[in-house]
N, C-alpha and C. Protein backbone atom coordinates (compact mmCIF):
# COMPACT_ATOMS: atom_id res chain seq x y z
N UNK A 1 -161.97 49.28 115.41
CA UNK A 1 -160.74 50.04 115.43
C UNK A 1 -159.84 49.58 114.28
N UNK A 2 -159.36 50.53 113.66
CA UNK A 2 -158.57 50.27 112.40
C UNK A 2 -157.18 49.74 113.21
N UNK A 3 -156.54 48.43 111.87
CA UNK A 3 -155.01 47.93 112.61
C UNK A 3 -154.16 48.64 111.91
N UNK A 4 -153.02 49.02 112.95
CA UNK A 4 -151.82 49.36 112.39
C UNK A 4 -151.29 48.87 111.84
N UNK A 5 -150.65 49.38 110.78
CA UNK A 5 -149.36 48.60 109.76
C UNK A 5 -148.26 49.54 109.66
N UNK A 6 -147.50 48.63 109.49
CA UNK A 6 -146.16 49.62 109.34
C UNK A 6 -145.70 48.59 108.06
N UNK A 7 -144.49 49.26 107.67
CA UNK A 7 -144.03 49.03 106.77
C UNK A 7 -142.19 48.62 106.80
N UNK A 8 -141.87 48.29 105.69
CA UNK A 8 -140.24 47.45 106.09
C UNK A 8 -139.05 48.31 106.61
N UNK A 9 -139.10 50.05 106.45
CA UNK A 9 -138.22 50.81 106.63
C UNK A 9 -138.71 51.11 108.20
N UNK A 10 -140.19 51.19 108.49
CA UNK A 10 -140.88 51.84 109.82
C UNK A 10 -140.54 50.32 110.58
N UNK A 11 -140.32 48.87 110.62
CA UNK A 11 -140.13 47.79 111.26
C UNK A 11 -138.96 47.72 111.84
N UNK A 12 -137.69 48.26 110.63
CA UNK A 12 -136.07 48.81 110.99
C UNK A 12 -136.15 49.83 111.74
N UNK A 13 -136.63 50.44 111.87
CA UNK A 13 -136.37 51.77 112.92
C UNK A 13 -136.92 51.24 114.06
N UNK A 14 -137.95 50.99 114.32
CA UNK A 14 -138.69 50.47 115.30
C UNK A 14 -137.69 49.15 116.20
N UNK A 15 -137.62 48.04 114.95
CA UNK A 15 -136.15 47.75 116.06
C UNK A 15 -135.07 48.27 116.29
N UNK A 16 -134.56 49.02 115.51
CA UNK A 16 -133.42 49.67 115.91
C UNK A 16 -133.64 50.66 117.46
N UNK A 17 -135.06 50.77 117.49
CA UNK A 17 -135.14 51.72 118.85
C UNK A 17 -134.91 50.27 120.36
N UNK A 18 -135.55 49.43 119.51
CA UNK A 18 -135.19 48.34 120.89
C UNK A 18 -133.85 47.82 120.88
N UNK A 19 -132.97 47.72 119.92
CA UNK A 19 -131.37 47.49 120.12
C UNK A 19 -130.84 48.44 121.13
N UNK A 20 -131.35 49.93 120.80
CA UNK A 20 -130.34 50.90 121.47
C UNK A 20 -131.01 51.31 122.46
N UNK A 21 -132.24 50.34 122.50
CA UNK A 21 -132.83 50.68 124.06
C UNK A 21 -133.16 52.55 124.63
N UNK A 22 -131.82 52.80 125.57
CA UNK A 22 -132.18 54.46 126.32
C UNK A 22 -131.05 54.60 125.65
N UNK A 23 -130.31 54.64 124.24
CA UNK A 23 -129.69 55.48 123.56
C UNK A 23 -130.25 55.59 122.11
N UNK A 24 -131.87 55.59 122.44
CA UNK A 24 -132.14 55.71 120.69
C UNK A 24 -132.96 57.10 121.07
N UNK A 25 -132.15 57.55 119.94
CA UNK A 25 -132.62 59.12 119.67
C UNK A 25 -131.99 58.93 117.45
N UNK A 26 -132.37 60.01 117.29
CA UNK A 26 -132.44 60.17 115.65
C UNK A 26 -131.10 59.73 115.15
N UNK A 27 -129.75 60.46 115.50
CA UNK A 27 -128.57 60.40 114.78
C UNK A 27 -128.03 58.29 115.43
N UNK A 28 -128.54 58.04 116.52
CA UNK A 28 -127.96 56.84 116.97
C UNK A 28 -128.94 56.10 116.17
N UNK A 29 -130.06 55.90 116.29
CA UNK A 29 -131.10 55.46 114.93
C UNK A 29 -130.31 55.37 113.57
N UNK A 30 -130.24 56.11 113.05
CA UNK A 30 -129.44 56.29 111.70
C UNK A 30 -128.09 55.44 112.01
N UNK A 31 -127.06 55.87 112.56
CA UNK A 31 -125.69 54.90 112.43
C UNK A 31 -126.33 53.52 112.90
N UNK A 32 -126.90 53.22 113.76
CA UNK A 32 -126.96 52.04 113.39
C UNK A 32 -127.60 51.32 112.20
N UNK A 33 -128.07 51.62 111.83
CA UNK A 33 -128.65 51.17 110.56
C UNK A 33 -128.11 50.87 109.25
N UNK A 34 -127.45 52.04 109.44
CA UNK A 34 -126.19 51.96 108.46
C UNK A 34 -125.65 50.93 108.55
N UNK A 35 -124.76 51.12 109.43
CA UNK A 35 -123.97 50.01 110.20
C UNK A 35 -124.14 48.90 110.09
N UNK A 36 -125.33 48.22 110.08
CA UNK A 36 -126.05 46.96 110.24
C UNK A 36 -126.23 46.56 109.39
N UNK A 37 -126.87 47.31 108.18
CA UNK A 37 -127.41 47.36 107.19
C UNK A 37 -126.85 48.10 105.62
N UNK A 38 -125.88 48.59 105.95
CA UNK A 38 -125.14 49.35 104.68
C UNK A 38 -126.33 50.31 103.94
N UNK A 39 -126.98 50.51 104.40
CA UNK A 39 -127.93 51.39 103.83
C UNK A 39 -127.43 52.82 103.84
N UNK A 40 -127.64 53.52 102.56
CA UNK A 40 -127.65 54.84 103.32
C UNK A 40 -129.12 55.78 103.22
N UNK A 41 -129.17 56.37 104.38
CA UNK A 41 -129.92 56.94 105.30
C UNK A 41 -130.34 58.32 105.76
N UNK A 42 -131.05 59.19 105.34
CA UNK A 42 -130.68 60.59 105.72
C UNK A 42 -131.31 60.47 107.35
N UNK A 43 -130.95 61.11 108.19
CA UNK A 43 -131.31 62.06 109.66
C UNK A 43 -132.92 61.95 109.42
N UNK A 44 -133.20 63.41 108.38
CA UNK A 44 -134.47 63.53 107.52
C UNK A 44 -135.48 61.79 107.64
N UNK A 45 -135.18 61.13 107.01
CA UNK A 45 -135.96 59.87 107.14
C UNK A 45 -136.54 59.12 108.38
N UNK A 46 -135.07 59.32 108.69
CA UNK A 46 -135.43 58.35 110.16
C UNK A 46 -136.85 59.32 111.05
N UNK A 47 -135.95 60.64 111.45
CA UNK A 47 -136.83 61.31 111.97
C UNK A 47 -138.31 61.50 112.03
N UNK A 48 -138.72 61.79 110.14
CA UNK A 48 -140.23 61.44 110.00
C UNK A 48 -140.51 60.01 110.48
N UNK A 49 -139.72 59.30 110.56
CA UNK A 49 -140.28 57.44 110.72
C UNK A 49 -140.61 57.36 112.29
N UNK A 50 -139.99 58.40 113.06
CA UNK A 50 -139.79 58.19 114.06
C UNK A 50 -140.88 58.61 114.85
N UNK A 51 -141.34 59.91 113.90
CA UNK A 51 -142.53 60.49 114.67
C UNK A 51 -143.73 60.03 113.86
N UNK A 52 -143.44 59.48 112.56
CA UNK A 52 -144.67 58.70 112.24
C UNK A 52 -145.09 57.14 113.48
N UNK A 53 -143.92 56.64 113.88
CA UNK A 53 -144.35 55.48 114.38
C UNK A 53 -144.95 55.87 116.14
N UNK A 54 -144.26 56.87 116.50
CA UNK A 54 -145.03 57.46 117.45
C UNK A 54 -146.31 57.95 117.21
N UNK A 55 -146.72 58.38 116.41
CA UNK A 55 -148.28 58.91 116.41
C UNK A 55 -149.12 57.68 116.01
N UNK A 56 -148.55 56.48 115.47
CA UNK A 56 -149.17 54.83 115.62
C UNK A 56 -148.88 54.57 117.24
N UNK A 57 -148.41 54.75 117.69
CA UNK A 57 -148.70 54.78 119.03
C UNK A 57 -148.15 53.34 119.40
N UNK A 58 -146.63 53.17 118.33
CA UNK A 58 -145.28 52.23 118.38
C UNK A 58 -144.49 52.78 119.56
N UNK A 59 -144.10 54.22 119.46
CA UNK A 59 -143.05 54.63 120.01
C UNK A 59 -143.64 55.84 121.07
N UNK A 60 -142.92 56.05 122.13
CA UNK A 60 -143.35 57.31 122.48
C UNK A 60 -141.61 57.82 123.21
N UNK A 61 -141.57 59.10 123.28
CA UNK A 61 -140.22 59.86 123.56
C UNK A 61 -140.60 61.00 124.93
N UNK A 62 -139.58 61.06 124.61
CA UNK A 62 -139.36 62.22 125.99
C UNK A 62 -137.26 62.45 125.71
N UNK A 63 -137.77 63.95 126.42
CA UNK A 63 -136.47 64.75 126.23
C UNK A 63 -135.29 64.03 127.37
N UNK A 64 -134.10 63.99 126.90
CA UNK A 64 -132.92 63.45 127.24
C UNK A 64 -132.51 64.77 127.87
N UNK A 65 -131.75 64.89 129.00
CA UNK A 65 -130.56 65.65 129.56
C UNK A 65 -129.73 66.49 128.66
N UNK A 66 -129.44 67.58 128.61
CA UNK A 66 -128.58 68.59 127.78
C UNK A 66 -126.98 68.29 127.99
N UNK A 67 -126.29 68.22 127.00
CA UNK A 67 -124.71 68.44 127.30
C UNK A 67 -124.02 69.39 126.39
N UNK A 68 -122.67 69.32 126.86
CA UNK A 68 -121.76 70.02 126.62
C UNK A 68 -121.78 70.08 124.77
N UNK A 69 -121.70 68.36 124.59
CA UNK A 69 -121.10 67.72 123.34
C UNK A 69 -122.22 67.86 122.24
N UNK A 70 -123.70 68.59 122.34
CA UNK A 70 -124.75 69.19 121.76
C UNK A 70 -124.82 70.37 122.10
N UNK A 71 -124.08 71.15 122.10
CA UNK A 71 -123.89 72.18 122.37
C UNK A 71 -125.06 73.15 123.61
N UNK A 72 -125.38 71.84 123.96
CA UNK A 72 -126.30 72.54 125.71
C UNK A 72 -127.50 72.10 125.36
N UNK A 73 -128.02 71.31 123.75
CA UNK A 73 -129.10 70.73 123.63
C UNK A 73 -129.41 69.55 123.95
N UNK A 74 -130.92 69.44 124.61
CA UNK A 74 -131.38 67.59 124.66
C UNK A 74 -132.01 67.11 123.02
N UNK A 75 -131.32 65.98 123.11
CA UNK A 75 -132.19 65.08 122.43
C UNK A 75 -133.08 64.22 122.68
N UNK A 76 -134.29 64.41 121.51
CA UNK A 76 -135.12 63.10 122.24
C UNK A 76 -135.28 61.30 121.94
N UNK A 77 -135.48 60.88 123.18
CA UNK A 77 -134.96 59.80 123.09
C UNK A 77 -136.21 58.95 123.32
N UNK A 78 -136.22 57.82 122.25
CA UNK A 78 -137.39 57.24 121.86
C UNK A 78 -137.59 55.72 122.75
N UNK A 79 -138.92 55.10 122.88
CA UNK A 79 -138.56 53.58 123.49
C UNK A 79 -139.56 53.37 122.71
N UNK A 80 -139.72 52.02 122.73
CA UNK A 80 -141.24 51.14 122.09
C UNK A 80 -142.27 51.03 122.91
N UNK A 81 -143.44 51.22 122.89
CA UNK A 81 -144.66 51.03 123.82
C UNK A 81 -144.92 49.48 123.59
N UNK A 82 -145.81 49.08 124.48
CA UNK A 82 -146.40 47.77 124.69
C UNK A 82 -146.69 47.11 122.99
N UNK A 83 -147.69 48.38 122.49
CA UNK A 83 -148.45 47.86 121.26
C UNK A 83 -146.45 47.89 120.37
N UNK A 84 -145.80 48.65 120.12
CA UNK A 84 -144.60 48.50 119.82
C UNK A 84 -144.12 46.97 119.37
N UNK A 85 -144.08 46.79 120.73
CA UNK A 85 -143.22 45.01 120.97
C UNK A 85 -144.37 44.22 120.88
N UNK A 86 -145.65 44.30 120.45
CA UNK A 86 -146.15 42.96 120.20
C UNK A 86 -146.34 43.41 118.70
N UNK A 87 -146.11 44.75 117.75
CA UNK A 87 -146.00 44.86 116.34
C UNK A 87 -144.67 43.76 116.31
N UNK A 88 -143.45 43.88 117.03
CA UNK A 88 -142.58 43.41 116.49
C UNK A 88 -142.43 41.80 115.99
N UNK A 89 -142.76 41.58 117.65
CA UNK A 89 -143.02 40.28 117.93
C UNK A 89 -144.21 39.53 116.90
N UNK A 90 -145.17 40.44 116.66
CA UNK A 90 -146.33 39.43 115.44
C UNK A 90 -145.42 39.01 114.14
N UNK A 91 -144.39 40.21 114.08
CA UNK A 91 -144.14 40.27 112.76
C UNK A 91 -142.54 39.31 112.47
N UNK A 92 -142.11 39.28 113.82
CA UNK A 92 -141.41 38.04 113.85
C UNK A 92 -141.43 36.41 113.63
N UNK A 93 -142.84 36.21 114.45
CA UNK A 93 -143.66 35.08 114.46
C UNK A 93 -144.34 35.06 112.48
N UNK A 94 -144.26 35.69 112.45
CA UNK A 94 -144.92 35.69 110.42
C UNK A 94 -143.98 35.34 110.14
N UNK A 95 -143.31 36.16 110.08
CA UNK A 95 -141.46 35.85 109.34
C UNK A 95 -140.94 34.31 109.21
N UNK A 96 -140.83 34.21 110.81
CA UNK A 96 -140.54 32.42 111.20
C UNK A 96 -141.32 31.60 110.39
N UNK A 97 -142.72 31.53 110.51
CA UNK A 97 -143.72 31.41 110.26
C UNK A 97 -143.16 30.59 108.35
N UNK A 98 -143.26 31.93 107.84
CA UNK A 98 -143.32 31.67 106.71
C UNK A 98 -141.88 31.18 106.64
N UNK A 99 -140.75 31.32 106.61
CA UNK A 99 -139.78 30.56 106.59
C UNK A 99 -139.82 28.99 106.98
N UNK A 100 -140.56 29.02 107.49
CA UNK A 100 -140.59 27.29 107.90
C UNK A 100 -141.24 26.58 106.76
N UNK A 101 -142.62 27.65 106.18
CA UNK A 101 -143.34 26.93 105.34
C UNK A 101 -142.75 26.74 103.64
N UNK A 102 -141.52 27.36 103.75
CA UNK A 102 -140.96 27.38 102.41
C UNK A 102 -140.31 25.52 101.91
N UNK A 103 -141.34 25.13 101.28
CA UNK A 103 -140.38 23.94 101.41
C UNK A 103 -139.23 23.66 100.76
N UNK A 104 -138.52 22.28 101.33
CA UNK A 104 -137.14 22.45 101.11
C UNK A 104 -137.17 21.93 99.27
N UNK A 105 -137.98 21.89 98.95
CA UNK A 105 -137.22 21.88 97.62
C UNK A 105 -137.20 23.02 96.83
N UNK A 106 -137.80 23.91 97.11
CA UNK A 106 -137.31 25.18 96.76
C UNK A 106 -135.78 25.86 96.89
N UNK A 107 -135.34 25.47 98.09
CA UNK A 107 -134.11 25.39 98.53
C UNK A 107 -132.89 24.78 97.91
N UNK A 108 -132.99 23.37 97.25
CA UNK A 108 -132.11 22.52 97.10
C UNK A 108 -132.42 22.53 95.21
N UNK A 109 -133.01 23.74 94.44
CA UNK A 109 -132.62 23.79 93.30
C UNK A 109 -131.24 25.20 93.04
């Protein structure tokens, strides 16, 4: 079985869906990111990222409740699957990982 990879913009979205937990849908995706990150961001991006990381079989969605304040539309609202949170988590443990191995005199020039 081929491994998934994602990449540094598909890793930000992907956590950004576990920050906002049952309020990540596309436009809450995007402000936060921004937000966090000063990036700017189109809707457009996130969206493909969103359904790219779902068809890796990161994310999976389902339709949210309709309101007033979308004019009677649902949005859909994304979570992380199992394989999701152990992409994150490997890629946390690397991160650490390699941060530890940087030695300190690299640091102290």
């Amino acid at each position: 079985m081929k491994r998934v990879t994602i990449g540094e913009f598909e890793e930000l979205c992907l956590l950004m869906v576990g920050v906002l937990h049952e309020d990540a849908y596309g436009v809450s995706v995007k402000d936060e990111i921004v937000k966090r990150t000063g990036r700017n961001v189109t809707i457009s991006s996130i969206h493909s990222t969103l359904v790219r990381l779902e068809k890796k079989g990161l994310l999976k969605s389902y339709m949210g409740g309709a309101n007033e304040i979308r004019g009677g539309r649902a949005k859909r609202i994304f979570e992380m699957t199992s394989a999701g949170k152990q992409m994150v988590t490997e890629a946390r443990e690397l991160r650490n990982q390699l941060w530890t191995d940087i030695p300190k005199l690299v640091w102290e020039k």
